[in-house]
N, C-alpha and C. Protein backbone atom coordinates (compact mmCIF):
# COMPACT_ATOMS: atom_id res chain seq x y z
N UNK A 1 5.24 -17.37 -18.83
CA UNK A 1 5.48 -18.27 -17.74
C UNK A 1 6.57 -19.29 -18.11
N UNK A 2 6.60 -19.88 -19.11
CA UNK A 2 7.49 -20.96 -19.70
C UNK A 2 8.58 -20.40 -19.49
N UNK A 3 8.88 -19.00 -20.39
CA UNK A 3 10.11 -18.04 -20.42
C UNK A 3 10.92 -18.43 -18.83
N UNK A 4 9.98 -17.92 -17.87
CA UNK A 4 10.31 -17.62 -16.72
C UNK A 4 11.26 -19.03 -16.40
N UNK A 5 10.44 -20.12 -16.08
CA UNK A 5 10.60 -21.12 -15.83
C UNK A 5 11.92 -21.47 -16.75
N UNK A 6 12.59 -21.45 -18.30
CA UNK A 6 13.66 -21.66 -18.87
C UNK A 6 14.99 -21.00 -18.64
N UNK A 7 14.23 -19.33 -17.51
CA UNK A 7 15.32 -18.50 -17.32
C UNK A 7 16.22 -19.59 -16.05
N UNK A 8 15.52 -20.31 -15.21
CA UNK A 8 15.66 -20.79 -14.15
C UNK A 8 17.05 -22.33 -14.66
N UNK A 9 18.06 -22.31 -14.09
CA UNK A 9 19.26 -23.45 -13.79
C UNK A 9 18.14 -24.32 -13.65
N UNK A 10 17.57 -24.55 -12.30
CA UNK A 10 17.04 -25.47 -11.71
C UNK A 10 15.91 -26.77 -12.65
N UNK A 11 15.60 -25.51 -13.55
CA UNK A 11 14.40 -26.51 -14.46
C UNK A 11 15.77 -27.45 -15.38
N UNK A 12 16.44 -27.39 -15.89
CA UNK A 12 17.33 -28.18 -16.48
C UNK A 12 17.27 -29.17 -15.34
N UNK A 13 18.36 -29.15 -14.73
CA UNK A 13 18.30 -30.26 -13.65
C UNK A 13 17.07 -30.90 -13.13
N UNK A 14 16.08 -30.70 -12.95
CA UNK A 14 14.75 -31.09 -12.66
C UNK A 14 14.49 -31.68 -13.87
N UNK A 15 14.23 -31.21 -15.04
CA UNK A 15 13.86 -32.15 -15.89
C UNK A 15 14.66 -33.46 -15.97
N UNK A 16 16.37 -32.98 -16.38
CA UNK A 16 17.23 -34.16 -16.71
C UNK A 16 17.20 -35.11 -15.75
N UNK A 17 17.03 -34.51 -14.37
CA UNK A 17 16.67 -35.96 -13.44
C UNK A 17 15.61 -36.64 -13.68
N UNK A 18 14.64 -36.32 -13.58
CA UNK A 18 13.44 -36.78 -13.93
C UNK A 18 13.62 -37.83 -15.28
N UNK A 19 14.30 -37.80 -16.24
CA UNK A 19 14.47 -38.20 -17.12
C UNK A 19 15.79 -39.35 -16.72
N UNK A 20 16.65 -38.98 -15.97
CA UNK A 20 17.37 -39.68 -15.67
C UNK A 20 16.38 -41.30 -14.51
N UNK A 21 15.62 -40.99 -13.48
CA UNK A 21 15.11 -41.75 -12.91
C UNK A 21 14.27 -42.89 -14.08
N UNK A 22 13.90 -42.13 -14.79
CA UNK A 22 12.58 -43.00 -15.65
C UNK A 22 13.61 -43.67 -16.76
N UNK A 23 14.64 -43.67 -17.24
CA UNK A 23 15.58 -44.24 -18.00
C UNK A 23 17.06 -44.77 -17.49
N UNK A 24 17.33 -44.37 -16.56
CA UNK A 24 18.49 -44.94 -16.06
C UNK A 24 18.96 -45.56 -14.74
N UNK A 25 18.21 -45.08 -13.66
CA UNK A 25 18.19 -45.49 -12.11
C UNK A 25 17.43 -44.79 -11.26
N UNK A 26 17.03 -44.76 -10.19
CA UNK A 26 16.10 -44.37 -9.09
C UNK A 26 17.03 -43.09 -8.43
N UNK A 27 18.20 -43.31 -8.67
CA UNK A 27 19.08 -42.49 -7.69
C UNK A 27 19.97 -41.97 -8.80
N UNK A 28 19.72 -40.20 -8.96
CA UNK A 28 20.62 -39.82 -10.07
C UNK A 28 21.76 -39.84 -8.96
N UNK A 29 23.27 -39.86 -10.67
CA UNK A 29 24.36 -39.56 -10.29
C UNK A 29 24.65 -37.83 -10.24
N UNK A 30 24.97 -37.25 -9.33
CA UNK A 30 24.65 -35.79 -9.36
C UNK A 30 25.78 -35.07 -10.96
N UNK A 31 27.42 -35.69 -10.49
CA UNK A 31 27.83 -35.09 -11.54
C UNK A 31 27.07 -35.16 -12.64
N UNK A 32 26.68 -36.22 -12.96
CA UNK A 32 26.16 -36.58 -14.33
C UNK A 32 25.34 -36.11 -14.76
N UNK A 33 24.43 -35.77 -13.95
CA UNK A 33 23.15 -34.94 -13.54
C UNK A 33 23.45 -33.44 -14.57
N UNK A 34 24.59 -33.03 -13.32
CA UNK A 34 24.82 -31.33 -13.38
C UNK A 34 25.24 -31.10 -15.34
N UNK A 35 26.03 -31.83 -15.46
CA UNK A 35 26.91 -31.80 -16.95
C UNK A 35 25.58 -32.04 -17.95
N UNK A 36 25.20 -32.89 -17.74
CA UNK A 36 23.72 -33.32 -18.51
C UNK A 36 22.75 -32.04 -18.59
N UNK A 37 22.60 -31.19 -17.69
CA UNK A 37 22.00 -30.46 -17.33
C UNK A 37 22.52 -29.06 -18.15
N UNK A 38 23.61 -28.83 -17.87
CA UNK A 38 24.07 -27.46 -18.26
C UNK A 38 24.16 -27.86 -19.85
N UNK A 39 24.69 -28.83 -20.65
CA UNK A 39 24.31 -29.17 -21.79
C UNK A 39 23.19 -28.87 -22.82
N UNK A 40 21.84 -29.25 -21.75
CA UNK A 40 20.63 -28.73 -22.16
C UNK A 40 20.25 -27.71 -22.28
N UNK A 41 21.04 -26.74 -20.66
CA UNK A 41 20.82 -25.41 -21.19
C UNK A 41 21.22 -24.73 -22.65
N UNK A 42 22.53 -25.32 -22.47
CA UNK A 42 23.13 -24.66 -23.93
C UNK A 42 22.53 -24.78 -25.18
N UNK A 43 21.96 -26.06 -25.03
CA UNK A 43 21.15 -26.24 -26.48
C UNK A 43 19.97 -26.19 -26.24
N UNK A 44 19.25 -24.71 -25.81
CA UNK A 44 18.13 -24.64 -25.41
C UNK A 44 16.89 -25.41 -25.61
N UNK A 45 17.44 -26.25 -24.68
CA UNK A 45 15.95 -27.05 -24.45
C UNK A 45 15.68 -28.41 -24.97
N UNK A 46 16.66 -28.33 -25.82
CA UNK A 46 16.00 -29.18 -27.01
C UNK A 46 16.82 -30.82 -26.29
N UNK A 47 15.18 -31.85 -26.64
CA UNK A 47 15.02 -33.17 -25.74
C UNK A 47 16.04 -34.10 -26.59
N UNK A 48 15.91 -33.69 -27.97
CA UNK A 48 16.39 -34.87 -28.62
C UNK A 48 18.23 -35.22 -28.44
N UNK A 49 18.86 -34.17 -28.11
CA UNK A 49 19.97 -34.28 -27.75
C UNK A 49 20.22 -34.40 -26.20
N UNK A 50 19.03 -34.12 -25.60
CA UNK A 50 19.65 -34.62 -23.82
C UNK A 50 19.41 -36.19 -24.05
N UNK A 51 18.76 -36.52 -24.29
CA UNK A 51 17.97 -38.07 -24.62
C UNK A 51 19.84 -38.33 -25.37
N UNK A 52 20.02 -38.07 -26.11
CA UNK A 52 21.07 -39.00 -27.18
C UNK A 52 22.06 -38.90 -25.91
N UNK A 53 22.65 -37.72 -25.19
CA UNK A 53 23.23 -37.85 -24.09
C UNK A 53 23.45 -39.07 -22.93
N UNK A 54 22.09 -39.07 -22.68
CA UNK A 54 21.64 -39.66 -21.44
C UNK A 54 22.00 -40.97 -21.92
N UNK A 55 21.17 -41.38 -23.02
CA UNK A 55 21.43 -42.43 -23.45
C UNK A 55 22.79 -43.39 -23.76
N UNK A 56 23.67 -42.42 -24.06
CA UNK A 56 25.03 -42.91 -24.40
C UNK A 56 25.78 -43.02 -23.02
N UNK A 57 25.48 -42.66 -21.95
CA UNK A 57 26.07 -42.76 -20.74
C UNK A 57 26.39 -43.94 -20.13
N UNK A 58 27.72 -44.03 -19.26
CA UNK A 58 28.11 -45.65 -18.87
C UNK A 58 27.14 -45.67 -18.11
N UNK A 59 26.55 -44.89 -17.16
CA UNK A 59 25.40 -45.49 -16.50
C UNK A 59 24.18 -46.12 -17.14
N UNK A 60 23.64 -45.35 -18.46
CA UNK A 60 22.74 -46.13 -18.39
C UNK A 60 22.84 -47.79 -19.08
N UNK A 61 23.75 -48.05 -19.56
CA UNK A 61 24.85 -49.00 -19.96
C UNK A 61 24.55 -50.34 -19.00
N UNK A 62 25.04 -49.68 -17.46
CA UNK A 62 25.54 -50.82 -16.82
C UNK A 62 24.21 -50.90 -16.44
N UNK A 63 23.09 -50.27 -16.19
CA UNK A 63 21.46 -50.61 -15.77
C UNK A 63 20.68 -51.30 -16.38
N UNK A 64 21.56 -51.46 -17.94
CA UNK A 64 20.44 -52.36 -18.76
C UNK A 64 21.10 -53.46 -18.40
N UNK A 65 22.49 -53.67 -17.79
CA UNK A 65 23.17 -55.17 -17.63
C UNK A 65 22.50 -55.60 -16.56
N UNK A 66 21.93 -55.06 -15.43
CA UNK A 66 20.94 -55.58 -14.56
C UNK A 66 19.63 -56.54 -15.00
N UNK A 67 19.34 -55.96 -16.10
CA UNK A 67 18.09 -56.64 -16.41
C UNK A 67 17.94 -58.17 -17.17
């Protein structure tokens, strides 16, 4: 089932948003999204480098200047 679900584009993007809402804003940026996304595919799966990604992004940058 997992397999299935990793064969799928869509679970990348679903996760990385998801990850994007809970760390960076309510409203993903789609490019940022998509690139973030296909990234993960490439390095199958693995969190610790979408996270270092996400993290280094001007967006999530200018969201902590909100606070």
């Amino acid at each position: 089932m997992i397999d299935l679900l990793l064969q799928q584009p869509s679970t990348a993007v679903f996760v990385t948003s998801k990850l994007w809402r809970n760390f960076v804003s309510p409203t993903p940026d789609p490019a940022t999204i998509n690139k973030l996304a296909a990234d993960f595919r490439r390095g199958h799966y693995q969190l610790k480098p979408l996270m270092r990604a996400l993290l280094l992004t001007p967006q999530f940058w200018r969201s902590r200047a909100n606070w």
